[in-house]
PDB file of N, CA and C in Angstrom:
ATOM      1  N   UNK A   1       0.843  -1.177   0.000  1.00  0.00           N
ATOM      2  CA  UNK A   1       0.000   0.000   0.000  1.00  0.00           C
ATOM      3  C   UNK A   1       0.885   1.236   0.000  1.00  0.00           C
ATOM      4  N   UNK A   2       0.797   2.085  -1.055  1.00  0.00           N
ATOM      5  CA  UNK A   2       1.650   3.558  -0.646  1.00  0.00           C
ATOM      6  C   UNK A   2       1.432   4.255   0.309  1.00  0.00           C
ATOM      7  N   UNK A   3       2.376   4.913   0.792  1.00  0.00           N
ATOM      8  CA  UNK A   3       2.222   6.155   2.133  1.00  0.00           C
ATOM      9  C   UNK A   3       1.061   6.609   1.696  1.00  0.00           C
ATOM     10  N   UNK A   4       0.790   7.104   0.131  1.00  0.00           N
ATOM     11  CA  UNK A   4      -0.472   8.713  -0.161  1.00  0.00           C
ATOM     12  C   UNK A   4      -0.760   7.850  -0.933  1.00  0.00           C
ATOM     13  N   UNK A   5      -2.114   7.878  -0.508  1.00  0.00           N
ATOM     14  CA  UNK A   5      -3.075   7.615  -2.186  1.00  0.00           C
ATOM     15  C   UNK A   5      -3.795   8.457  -2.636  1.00  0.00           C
ATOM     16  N   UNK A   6      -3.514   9.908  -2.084  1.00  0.00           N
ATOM     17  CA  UNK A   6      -4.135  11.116  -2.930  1.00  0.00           C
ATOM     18  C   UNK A   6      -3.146  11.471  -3.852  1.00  0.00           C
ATOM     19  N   UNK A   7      -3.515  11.147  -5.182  1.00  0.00           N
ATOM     20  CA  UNK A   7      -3.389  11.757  -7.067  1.00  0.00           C
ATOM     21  C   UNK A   7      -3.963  12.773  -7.429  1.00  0.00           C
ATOM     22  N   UNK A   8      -5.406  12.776  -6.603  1.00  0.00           N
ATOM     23  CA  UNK A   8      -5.733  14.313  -7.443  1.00  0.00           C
ATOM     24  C   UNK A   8      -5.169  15.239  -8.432  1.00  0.00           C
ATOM     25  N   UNK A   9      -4.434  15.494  -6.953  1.00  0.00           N
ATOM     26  CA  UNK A   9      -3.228  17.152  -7.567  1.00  0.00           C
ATOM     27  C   UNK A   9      -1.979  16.248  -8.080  1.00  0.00           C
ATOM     28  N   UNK A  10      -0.920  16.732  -8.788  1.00  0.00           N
ATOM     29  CA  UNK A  10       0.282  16.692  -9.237  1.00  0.00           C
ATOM     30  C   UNK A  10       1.273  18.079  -8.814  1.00  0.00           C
ATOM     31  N   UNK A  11       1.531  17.900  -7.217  1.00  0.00           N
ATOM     32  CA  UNK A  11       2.607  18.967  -7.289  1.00  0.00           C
ATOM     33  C   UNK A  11       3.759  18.839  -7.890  1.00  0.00           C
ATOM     34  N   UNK A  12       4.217  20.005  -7.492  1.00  0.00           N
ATOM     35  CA  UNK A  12       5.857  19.806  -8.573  1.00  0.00           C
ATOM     36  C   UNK A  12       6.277  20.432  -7.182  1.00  0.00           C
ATOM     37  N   UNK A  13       7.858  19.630  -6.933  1.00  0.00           N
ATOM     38  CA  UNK A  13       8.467  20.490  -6.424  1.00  0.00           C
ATOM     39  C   UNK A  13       9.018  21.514  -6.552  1.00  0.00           C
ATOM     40  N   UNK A  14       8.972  22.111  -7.858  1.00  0.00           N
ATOM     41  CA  UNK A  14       9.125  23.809  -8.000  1.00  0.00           C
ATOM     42  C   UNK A  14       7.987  23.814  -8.711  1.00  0.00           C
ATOM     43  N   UNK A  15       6.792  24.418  -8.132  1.00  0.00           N
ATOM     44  CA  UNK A  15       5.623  25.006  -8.374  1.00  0.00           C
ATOM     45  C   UNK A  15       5.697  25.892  -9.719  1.00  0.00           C
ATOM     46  N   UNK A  16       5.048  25.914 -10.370  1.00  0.00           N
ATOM     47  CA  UNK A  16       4.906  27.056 -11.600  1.00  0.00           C
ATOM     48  C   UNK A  16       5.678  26.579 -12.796  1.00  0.00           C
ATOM     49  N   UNK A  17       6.712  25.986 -12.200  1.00  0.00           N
ATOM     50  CA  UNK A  17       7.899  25.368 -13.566  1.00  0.00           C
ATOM     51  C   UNK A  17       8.202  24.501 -14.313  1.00  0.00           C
ATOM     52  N   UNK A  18       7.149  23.718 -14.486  1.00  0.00           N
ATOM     53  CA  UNK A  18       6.686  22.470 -15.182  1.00  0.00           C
ATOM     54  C   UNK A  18       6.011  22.186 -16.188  1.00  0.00           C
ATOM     55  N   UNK A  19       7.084  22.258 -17.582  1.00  0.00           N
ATOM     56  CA  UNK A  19       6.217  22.107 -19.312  1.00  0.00           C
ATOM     57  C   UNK A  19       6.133  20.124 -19.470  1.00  0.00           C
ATOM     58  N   UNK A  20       6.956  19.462 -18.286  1.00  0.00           N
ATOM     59  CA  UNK A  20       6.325  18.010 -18.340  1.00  0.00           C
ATOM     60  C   UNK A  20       5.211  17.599 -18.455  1.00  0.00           C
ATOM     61  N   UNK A  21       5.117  16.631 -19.748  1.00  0.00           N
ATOM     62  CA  UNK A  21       3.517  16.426 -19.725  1.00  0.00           C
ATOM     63  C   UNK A  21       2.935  15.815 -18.777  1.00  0.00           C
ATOM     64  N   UNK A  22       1.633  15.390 -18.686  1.00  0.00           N
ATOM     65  CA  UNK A  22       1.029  15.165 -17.551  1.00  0.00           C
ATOM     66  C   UNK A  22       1.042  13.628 -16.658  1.00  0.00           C
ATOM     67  N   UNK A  23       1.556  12.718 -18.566  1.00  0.00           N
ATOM     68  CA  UNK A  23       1.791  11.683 -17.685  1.00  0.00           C
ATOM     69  C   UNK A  23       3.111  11.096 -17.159  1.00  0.00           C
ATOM     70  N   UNK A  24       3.838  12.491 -17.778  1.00  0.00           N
ATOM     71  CA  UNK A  24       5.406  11.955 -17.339  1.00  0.00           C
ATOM     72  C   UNK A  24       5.355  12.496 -16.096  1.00  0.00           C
ATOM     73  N   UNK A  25       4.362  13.903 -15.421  1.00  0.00           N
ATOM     74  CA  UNK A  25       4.507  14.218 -14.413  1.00  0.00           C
ATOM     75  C   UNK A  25       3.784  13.125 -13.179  1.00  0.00           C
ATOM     76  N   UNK A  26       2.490  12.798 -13.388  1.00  0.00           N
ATOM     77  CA  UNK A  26       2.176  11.466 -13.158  1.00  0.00           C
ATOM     78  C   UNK A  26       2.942  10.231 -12.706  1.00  0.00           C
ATOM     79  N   UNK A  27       4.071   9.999 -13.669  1.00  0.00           N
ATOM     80  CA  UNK A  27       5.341   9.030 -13.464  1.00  0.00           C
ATOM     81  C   UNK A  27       5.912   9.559 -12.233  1.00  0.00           C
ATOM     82  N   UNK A  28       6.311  10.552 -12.197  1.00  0.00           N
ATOM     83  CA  UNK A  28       7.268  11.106 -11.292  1.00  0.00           C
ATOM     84  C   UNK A  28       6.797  10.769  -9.706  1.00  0.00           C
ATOM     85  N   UNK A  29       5.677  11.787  -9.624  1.00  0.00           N
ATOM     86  CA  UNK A  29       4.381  11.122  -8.465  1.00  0.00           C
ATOM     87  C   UNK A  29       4.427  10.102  -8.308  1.00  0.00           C
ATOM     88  N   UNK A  30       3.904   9.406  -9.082  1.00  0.00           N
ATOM     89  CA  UNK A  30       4.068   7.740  -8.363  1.00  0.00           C
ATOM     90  C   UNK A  30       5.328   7.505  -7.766  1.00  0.00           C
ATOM     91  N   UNK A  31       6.165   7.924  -8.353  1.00  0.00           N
ATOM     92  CA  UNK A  31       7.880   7.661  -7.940  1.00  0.00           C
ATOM     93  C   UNK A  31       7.852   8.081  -6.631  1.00  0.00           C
ATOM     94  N   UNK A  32       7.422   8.929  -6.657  1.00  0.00           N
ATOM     95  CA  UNK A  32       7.546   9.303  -4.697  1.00  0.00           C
ATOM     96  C   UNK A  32       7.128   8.510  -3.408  1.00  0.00           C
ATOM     97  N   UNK A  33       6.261   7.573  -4.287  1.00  0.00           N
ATOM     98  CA  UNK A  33       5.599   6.488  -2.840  1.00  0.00           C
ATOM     99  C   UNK A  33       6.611   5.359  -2.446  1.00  0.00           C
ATOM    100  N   UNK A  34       6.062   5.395  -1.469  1.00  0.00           N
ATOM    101  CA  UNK A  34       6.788   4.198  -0.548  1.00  0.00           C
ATOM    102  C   UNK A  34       5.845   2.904  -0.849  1.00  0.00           C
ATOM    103  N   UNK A  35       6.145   1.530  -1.142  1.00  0.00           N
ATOM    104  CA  UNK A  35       5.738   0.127  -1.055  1.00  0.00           C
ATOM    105  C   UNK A  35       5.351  -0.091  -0.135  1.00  0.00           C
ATOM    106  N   UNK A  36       4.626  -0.922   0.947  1.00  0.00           N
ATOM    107  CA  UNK A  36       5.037  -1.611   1.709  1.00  0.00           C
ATOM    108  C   UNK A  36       5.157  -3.121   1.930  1.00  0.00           C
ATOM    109  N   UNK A  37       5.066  -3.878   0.210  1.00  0.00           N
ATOM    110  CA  UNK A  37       5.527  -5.411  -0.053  1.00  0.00           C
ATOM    111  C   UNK A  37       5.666  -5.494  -1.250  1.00  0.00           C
ATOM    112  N   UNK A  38       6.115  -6.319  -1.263  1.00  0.00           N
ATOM    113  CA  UNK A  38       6.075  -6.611  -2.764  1.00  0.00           C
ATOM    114  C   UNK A  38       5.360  -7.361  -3.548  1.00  0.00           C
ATOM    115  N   UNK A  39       5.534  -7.132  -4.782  1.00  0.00           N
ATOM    116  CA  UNK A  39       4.628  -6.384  -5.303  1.00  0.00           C
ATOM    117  C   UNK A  39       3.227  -5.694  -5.420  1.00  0.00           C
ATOM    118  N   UNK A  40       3.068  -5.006  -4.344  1.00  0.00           N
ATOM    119  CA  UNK A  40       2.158  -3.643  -4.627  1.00  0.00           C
ATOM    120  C   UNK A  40       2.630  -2.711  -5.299  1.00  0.00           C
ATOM    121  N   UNK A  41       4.013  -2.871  -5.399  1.00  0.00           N
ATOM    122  CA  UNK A  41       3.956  -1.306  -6.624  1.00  0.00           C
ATOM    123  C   UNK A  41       3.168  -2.190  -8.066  1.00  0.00           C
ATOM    124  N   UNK A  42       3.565  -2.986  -8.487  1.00  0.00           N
ATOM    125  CA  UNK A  42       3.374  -3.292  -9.796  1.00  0.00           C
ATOM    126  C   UNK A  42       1.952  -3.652 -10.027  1.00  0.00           C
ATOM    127  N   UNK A  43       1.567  -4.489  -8.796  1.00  0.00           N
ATOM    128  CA  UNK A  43      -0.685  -4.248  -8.984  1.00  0.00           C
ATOM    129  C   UNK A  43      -1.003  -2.601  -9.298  1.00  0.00           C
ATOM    130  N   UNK A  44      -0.487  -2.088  -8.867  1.00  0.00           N
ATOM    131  CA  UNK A  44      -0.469   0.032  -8.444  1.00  0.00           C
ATOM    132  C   UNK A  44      -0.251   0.601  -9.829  1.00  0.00           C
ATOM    133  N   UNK A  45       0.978  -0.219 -10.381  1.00  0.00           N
ATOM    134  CA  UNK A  45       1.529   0.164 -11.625  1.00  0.00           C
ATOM    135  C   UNK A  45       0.152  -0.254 -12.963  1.00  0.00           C
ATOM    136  N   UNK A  46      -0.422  -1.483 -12.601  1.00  0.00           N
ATOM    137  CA  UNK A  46      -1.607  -2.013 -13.542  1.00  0.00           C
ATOM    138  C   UNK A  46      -2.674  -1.350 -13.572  1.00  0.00           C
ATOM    139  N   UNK A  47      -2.777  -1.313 -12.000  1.00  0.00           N
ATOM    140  CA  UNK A  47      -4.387  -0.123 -12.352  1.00  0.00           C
ATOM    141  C   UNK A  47      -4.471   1.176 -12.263  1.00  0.00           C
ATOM    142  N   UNK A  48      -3.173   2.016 -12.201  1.00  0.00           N
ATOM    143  CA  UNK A  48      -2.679   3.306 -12.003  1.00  0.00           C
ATOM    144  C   UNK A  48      -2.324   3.575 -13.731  1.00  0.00           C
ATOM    145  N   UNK A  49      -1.433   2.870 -13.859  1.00  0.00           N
ATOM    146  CA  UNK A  49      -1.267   3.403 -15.941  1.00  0.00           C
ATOM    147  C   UNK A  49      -2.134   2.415 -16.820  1.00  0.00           C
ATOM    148  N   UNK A  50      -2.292   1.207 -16.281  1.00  0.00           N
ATOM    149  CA  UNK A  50      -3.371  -0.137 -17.156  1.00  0.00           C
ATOM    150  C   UNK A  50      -1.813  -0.309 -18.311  1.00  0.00           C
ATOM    151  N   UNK A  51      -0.729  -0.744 -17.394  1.00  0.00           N
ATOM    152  CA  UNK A  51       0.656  -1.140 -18.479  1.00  0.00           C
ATOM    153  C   UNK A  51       1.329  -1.994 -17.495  1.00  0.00           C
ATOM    154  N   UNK A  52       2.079  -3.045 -18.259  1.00  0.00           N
ATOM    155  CA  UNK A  52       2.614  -4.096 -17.719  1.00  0.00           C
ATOM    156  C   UNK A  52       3.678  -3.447 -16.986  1.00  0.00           C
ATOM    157  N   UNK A  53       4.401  -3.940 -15.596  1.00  0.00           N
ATOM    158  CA  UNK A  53       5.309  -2.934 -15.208  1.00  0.00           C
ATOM    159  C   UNK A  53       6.609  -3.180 -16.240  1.00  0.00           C
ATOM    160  N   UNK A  54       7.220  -4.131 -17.178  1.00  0.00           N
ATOM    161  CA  UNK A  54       7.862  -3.717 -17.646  1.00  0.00           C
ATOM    162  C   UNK A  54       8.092  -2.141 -18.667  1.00  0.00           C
ATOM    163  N   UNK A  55       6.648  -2.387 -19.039  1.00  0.00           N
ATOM    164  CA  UNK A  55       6.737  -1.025 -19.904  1.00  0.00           C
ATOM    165  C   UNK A  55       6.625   0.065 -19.097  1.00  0.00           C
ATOM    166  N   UNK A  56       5.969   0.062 -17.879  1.00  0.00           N
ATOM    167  CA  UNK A  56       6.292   1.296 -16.997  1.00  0.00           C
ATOM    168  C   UNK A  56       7.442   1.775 -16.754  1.00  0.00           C
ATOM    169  N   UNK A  57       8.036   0.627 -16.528  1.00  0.00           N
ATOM    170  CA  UNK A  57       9.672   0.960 -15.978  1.00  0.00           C
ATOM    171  C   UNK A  57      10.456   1.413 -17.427  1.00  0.00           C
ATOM    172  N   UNK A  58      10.507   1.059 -18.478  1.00  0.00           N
ATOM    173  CA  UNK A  58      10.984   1.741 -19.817  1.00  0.00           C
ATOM    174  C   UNK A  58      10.442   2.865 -19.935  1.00  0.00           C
ATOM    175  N   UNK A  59       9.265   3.773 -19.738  1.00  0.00           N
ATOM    176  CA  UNK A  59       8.807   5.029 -19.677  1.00  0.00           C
ATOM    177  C   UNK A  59       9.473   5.371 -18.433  1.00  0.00           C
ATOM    178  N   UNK A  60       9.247   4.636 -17.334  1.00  0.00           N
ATOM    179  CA  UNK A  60      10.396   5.505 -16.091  1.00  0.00           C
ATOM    180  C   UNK A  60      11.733   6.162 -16.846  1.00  0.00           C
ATOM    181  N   UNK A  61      12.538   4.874 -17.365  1.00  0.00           N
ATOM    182  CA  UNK A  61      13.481   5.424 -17.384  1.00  0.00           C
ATOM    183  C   UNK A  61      13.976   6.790 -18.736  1.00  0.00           C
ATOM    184  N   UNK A  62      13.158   6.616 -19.678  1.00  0.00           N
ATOM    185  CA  UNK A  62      12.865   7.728 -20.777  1.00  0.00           C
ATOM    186  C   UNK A  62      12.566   9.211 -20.147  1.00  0.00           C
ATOM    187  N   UNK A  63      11.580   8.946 -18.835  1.00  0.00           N
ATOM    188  CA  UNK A  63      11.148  10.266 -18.207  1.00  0.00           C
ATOM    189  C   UNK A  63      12.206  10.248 -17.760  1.00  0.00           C
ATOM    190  N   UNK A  64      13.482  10.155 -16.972  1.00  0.00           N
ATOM    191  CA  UNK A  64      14.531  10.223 -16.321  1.00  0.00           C
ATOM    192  C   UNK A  64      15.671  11.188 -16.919  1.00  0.00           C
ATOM    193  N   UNK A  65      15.606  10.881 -18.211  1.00  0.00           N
ATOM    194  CA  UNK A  65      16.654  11.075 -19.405  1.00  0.00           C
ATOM    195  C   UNK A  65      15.647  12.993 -19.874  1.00  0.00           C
ATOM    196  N   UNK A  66      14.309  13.143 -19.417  1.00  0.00           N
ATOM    197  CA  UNK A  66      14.085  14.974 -20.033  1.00  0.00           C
ATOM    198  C   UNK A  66      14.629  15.728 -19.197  1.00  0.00           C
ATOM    199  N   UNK A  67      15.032  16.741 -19.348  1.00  0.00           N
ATOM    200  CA  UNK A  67      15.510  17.979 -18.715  1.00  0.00           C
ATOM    201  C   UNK A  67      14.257  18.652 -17.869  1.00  0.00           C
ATOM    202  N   UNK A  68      13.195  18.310 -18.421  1.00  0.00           N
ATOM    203  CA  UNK A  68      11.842  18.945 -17.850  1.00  0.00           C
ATOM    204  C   UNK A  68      11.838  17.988 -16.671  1.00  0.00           C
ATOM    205  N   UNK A  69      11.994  16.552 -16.394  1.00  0.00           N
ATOM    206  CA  UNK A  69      11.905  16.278 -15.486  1.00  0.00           C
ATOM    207  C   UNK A  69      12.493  16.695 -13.953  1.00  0.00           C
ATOM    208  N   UNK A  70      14.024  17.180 -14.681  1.00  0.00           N
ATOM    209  CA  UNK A  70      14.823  17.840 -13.387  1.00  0.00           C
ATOM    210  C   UNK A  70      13.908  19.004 -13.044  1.00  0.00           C
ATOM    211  N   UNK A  71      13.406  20.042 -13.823  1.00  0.00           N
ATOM    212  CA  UNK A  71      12.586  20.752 -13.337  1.00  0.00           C
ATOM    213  C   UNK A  71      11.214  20.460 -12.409  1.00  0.00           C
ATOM    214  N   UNK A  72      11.210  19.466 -12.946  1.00  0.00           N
ATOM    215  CA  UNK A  72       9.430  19.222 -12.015  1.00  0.00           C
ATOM    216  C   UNK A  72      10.147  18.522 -10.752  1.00  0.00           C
ATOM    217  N   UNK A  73      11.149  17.900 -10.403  1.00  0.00           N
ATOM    218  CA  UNK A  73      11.394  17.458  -8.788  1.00  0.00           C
ATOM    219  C   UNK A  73      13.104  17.255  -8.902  1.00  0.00           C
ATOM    220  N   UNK A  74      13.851  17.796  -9.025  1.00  0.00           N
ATOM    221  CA  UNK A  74      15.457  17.456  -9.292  1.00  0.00           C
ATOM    222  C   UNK A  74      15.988  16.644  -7.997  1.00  0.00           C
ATOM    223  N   UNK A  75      15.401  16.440  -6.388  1.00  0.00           N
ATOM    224  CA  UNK A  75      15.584  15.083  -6.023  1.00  0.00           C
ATOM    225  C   UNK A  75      15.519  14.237  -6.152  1.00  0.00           C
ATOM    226  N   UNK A  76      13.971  14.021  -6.567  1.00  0.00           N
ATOM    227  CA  UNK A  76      13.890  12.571  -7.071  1.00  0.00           C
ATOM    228  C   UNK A  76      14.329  11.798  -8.290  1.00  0.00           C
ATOM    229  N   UNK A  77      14.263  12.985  -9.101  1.00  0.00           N
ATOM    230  CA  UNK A  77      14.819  12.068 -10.766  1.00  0.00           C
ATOM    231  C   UNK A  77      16.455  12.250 -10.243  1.00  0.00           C
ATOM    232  N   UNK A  78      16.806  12.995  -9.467  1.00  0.00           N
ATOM    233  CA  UNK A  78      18.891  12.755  -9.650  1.00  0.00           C
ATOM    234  C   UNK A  78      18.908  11.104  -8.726  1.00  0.00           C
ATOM    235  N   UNK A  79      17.501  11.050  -7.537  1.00  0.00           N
ATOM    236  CA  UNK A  79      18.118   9.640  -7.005  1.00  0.00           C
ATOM    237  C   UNK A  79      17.697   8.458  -7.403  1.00  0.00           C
ATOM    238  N   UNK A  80      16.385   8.772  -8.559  1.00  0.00           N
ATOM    239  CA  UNK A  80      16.169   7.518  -9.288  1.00  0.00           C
ATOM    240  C   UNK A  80      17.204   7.304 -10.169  1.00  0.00           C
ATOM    241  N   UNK A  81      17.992   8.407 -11.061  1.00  0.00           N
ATOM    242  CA  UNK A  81      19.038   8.447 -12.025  1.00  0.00           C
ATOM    243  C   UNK A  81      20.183   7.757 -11.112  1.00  0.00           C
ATOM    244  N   UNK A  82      20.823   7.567  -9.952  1.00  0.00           N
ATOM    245  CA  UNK A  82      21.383   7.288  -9.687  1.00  0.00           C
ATOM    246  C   UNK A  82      21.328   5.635  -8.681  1.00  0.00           C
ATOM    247  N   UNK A  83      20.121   5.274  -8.640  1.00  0.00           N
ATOM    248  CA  UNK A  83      19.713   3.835  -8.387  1.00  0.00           C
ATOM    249  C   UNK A  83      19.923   3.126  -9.925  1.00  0.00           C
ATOM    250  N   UNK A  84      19.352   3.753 -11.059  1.00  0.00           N
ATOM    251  CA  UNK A  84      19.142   2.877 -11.958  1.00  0.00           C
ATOM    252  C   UNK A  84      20.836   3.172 -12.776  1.00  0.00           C
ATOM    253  N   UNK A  85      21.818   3.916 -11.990  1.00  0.00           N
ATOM    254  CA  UNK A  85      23.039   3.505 -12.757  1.00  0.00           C
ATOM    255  C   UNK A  85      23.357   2.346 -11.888  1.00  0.00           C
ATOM    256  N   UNK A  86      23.544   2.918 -10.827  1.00  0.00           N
ATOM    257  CA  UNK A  86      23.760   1.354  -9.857  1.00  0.00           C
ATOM    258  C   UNK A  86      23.139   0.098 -10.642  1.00  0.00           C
ATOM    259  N   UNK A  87      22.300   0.218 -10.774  1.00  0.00           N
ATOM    260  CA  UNK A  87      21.727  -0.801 -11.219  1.00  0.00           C
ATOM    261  C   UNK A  87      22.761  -1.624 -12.717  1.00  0.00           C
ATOM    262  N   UNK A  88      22.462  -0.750 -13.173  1.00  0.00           N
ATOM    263  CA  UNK A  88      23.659  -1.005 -14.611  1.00  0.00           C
ATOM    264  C   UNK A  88      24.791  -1.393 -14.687  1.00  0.00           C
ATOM    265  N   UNK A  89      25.441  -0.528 -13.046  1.00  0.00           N
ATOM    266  CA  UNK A  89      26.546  -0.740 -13.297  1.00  0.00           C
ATOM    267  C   UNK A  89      27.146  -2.098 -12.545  1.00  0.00           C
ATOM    268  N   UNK A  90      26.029  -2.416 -11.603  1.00  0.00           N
ATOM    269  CA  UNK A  90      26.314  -4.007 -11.183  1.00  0.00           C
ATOM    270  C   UNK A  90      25.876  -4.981 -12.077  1.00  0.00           C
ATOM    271  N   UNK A  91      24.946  -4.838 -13.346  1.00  0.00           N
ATOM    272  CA  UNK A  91      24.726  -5.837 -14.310  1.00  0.00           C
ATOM    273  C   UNK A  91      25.578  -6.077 -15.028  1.00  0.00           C
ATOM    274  N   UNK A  92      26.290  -5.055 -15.238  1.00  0.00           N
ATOM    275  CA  UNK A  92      27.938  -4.857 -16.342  1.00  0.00           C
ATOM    276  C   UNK A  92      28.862  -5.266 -15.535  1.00  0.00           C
ATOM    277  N   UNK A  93      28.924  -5.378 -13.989  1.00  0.00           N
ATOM    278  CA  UNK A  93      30.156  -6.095 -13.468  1.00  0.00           C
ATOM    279  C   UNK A  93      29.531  -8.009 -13.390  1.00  0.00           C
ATOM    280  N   UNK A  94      28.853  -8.130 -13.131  1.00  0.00           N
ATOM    281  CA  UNK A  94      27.874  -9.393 -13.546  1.00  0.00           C
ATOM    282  C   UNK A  94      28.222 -10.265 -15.086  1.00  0.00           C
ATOM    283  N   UNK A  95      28.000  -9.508 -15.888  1.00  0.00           N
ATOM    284  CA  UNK A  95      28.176 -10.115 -16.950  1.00  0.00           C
ATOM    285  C   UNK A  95      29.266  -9.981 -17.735  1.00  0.00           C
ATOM    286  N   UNK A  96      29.861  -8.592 -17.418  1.00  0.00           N
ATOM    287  CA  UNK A  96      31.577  -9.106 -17.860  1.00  0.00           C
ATOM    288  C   UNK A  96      32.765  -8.942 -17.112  1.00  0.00           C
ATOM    289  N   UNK A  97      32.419  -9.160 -16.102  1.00  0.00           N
ATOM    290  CA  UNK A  97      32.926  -9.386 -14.963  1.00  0.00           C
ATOM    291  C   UNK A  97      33.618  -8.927 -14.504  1.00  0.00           C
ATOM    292  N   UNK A  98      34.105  -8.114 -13.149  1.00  0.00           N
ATOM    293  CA  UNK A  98      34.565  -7.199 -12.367  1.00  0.00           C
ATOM    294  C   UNK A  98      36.328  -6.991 -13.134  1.00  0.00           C
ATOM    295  N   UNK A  99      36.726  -5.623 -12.925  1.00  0.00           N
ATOM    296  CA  UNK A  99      38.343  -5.709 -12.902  1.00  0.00           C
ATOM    297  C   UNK A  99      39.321  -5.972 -12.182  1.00  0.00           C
ATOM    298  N   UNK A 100      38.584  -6.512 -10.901  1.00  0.00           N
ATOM    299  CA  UNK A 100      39.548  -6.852  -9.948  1.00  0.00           C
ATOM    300  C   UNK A 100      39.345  -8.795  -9.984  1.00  0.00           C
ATOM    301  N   UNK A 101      38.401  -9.574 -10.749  1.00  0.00           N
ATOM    302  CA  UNK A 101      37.692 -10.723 -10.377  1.00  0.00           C
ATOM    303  C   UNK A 101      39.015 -11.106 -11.592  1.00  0.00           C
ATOM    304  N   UNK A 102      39.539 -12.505 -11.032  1.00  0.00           N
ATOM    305  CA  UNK A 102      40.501 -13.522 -12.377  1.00  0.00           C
ATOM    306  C   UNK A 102      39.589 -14.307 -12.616  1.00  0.00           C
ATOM    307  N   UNK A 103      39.521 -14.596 -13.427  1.00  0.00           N
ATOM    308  CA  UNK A 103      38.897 -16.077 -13.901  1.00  0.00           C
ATOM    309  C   UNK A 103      39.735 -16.753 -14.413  1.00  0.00           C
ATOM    310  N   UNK A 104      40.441 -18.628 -14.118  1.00  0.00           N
ATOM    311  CA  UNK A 104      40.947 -19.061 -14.394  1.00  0.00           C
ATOM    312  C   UNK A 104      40.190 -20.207 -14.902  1.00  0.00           C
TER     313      UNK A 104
END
């Protein structure tokens, strides 16, 4: 269940300064809730956009990559931008394997 389940409104954390469209601003919002199991985000994700969460998460990360997004909340997209390098950058030590790891 998220902390807020009021959507109504779409604040921005800088008020007034937001040409993001509505459902990338939307994206963002959701981004702000807290889980509390798993998977409830992704039931949340089905009947909140009606999209499989893979494709949510490929629009996450597209909204991540506008400049408008830093404008509508520049905490949250710099610490999602920086989970989902983590993320990358342990799949790339994973699959071709660390510079410190030998393989014999």
């Amino acid at each position: 269940m998220p902390a807020s389940s009021d959507r109504s409104e779409i604040p921005s954390a800088t008020p007034g300064v937001s040409s993001l469209p509505s459902r990338e601003q939307r994206i963002l919002v959701f981004e702000r809730q807290w889980w509390s199991h798993a998977g409830a985000k992704e039931a949340a994700i089905r009947a909140e956009f009606a999209l499989p969460a893979a494709r949510y998460y490929q629009l996450l990360n597209a909204v991540l990559d506008l400049p408008e997004a830093i404008l509508f909340d520049p905490m949250l997209v710099r610490r999602l931008q920086r989970m989902r390098d983590a993320r990358t950058e342990a799949r790339s030590a994973r699959v071709f394997g660390s510079p410190d790891s030998t393989h014999q």
